[in-house]
Protein backbone atom coordinates (compact mmCIF):
# COMPACT_ATOMS: atom_id res chain seq x y z
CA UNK A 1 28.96 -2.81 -14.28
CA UNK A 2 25.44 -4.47 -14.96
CA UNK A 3 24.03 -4.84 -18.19
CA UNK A 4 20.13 -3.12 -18.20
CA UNK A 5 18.76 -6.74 -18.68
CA UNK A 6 20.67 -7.64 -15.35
CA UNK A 7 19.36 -4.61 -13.62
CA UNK A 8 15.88 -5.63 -14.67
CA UNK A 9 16.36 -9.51 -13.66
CA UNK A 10 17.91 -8.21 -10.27
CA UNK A 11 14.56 -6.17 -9.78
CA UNK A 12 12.09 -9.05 -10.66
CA UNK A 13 13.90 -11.37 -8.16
CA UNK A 14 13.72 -8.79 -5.83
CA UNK A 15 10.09 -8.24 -6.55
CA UNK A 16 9.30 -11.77 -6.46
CA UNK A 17 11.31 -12.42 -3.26
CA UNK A 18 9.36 -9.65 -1.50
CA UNK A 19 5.63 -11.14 -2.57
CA UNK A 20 6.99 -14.29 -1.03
CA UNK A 21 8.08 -12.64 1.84
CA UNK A 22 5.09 -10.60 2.63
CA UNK A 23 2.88 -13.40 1.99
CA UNK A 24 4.97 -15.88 4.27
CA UNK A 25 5.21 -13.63 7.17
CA UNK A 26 3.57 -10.49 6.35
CA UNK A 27 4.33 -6.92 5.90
CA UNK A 28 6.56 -6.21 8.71
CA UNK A 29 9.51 -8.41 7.18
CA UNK A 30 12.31 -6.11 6.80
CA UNK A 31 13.94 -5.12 3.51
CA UNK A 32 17.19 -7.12 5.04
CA UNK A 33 14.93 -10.02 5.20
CA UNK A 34 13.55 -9.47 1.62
CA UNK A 35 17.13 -8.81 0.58
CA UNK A 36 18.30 -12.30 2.04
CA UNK A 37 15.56 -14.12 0.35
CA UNK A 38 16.29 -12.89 -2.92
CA UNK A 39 20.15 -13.62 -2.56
CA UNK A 40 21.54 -10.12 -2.63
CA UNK A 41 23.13 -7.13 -0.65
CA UNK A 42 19.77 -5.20 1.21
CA UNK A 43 21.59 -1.87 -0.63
CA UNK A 44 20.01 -3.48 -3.99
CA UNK A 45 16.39 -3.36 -2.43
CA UNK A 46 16.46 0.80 -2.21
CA UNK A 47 18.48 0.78 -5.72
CA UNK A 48 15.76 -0.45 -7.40
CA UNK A 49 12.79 0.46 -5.16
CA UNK A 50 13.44 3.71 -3.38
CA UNK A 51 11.41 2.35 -0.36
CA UNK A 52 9.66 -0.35 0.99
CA UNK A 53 6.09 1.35 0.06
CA UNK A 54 7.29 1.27 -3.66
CA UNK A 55 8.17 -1.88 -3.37
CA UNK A 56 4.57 -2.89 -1.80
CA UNK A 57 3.23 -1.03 -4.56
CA UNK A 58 4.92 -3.45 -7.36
CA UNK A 59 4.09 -6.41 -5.63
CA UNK A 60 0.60 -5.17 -5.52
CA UNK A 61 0.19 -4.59 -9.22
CA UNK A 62 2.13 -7.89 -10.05
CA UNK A 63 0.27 -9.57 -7.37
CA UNK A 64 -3.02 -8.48 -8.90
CA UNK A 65 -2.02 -8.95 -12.59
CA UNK A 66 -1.16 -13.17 -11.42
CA UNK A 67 -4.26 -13.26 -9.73
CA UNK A 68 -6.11 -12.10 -12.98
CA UNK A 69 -3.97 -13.87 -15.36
CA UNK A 70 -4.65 -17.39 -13.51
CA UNK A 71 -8.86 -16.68 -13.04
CA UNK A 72 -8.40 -15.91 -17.21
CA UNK A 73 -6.77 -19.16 -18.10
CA UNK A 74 -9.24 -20.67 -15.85
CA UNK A 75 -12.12 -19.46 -17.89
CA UNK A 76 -10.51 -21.04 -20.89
CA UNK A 77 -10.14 -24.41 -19.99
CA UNK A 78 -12.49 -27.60 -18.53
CA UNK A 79 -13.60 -28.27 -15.06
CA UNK A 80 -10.78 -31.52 -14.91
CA UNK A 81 -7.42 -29.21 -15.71
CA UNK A 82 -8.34 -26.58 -13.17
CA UNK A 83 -9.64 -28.80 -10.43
CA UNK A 84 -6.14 -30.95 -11.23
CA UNK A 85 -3.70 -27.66 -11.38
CA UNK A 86 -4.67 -25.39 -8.91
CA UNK A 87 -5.11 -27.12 -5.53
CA UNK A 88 -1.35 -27.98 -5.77
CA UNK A 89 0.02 -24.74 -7.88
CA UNK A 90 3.00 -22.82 -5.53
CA UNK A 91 2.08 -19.93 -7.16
CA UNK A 92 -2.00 -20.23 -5.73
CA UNK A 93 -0.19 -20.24 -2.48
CA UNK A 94 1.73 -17.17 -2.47
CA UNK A 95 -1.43 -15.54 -4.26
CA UNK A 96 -3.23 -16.91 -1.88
CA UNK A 97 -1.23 -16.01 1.58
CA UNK A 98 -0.36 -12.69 0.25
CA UNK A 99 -4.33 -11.72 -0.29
CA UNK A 100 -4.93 -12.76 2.96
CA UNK A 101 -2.05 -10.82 4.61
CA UNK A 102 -3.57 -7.70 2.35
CA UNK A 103 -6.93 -7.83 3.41
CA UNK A 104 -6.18 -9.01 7.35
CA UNK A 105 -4.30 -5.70 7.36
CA UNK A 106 -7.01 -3.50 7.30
CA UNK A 107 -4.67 0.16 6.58
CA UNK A 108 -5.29 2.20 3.66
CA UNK A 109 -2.96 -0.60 1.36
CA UNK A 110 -5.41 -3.23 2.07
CA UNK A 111 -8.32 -1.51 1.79
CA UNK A 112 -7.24 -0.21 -2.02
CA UNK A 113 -6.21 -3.79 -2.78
CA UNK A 114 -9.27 -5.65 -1.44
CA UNK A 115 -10.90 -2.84 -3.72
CA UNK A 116 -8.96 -3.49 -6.73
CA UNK A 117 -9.48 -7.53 -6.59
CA UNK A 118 -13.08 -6.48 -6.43
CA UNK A 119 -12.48 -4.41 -9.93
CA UNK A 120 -10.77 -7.96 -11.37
CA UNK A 121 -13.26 -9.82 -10.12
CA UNK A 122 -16.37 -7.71 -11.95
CA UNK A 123 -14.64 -7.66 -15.74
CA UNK A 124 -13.71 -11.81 -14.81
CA UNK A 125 -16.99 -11.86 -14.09
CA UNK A 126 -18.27 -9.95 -17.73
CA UNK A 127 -15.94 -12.44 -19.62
CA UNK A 128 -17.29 -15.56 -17.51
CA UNK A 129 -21.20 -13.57 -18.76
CA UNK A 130 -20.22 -13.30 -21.51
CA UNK A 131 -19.21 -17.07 -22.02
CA UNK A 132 -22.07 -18.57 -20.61
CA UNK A 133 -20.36 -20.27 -17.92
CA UNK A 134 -21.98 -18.29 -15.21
CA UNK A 135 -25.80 -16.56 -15.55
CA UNK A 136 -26.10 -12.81 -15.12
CA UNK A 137 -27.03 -10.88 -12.48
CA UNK A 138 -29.37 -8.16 -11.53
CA UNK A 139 -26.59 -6.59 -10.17
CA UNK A 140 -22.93 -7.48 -11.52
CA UNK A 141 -20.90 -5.03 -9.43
CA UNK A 142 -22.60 -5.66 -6.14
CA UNK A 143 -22.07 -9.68 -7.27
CA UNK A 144 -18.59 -8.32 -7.64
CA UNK A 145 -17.87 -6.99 -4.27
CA UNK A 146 -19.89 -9.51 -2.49
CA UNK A 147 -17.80 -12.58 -3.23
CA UNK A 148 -14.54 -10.61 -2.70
CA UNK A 149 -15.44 -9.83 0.38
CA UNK A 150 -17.28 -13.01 1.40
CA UNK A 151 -14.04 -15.02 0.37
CA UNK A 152 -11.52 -12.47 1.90
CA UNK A 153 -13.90 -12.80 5.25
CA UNK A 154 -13.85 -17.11 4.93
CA UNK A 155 -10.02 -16.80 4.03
CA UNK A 156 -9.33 -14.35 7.26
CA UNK A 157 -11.31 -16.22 9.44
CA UNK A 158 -10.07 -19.45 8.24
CA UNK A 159 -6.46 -19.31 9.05
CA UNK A 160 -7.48 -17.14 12.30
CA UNK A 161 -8.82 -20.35 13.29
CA UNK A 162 -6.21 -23.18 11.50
CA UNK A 163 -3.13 -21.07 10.90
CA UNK A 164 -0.19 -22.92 9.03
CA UNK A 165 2.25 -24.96 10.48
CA UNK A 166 5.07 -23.42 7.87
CA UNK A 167 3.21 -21.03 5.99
CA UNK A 168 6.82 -21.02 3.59
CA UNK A 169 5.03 -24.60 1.89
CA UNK A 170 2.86 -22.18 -0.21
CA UNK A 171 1.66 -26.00 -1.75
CA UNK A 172 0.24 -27.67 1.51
CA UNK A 173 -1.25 -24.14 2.43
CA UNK A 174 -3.12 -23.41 -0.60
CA UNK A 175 -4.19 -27.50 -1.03
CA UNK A 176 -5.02 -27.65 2.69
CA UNK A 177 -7.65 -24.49 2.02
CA UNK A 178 -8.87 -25.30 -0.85
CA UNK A 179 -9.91 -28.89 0.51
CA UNK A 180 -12.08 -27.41 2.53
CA UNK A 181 -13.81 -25.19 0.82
CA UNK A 182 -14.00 -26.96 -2.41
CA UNK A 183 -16.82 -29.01 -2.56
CA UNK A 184 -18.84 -26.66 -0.79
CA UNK A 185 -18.10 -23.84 -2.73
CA UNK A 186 -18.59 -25.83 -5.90
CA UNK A 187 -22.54 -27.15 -4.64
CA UNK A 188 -23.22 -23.81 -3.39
CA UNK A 189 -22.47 -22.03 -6.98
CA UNK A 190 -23.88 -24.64 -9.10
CA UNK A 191 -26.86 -25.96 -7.39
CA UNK A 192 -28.18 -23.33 -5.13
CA UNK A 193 -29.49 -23.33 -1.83
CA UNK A 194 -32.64 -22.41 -1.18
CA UNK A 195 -34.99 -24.92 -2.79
CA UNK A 196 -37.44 -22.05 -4.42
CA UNK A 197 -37.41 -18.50 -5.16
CA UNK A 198 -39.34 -17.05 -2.81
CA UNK A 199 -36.97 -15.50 0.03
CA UNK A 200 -35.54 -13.59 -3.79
CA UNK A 201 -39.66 -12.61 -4.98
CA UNK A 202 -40.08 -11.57 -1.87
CA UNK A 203 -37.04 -9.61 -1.79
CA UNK A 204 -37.68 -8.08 -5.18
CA UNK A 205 -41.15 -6.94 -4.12
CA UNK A 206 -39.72 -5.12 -1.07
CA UNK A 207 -38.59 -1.21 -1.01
CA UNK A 208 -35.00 -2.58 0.03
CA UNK A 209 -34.38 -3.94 -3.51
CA UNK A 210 -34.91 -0.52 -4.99
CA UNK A 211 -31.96 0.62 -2.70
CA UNK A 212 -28.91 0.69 -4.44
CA UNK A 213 -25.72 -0.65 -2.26
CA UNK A 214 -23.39 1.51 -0.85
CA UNK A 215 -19.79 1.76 -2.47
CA UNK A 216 -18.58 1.57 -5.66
CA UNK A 217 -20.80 -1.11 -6.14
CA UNK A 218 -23.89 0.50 -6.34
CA UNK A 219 -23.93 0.75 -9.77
CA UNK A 220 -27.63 -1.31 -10.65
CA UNK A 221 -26.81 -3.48 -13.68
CA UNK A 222 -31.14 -4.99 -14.84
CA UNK A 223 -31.16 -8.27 -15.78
């Protein structure tokens, strides 16, 4: 008979099998499939899990909890050690594929995941405040929701366009992306684009910026 701690170790790799799976070749992969990855009898999968949907539901929630723990240790160190970690990191790749697959999927699952990244990204986004690595905004939970979705959106579209030639190298995949978005990304947030305020005065001035945004993001936060 297994020990507890064996039953839990045989659930984690099950688990972690599964996120691999489902971000490798998305959420149709059968339990079987899961089952083979992880090195066990598919019989194990509905011991521990009950059903595939409870299983999605713990990768979800560990998926998320990665996701937030790596953005958090990002916020703690310098430019040089994320910049020099992440591009090659396995682990960005599975988060990475496995967000896509999420948000490409467009049912109920992905709509309450895209919705709880948005959630991680708005109390990152109070610590990074907080820090003074980032300025404020007038409005932190539309911020929130409008670079989840404006990544999720360059992330779908992206491998639409470029899909992987094995997306199972979570390493080339995640380095491949993140080479071209990088620098981009990086002059975009830190130097701006427009080369004076006044598309924002303008904006400000107008009735529109007295309308708060639909969603759960229409919170209005003043600056």
């Amino acid at each position: 008979m297994s020990t507890a701690q064996d039953d839990l170790t045989g659930r984690a790799r099950l688990r972690d099998a599964a996120i691999e799976a489902f971000a490798a070749q998305g959420f149709d992969e059968s339990l079987r499939a899961i089952a083979a990855r992880a090195q066990v009898t598919a019989g194990l999968v509905r011991h521990h899990f009950g059903s595939k949907q409870a299983l999605r539901a713990e990768c979800d929630a560990t998926v998320l909890e990665r996701y937030r723990r790596l953005k958090e240790e990002s916020l703690r160190v310098n430019p040089g050690q994320v910049l020099n970690h992440l591009p090659t990191s396995r682990e960005s790749g599975v988060l990475l594929l496995y967000i896509l697959r999420s948000a490409r999927e467009g049912a109920q699952a992905g709509r309450q995941f895209t919705e709880q990244l948005i959630n991680e990204a708005l109390a990152l986004l109070d610590q990074a405040v907080s820090s003074g690595l980032i300025v404020p905004s007038r409005n932190e939970p539309a911020r929130a929701r409008y670079l989840i979705l404006q990544s999720l959106g360059a992330l779908v579209l992206y491998f639409a366009l470029y899909p992987p030639k094995d997306p199972e190298d979570f390493s080339t995949v995640v380095k491949d992306y993140y080479g071209q978005i990088a620098l981009p990304t990086l002059e975009l947030y830190t130097e701006g684009l427009f080369a004076d305020p006044g598309y924002l005065n303008e904006y400000l001035a107008s009735e529109a910026a007295h309308i708060p945004p639909a969603g759960s993001a229409g919170d209005t936060v003043s600056r």
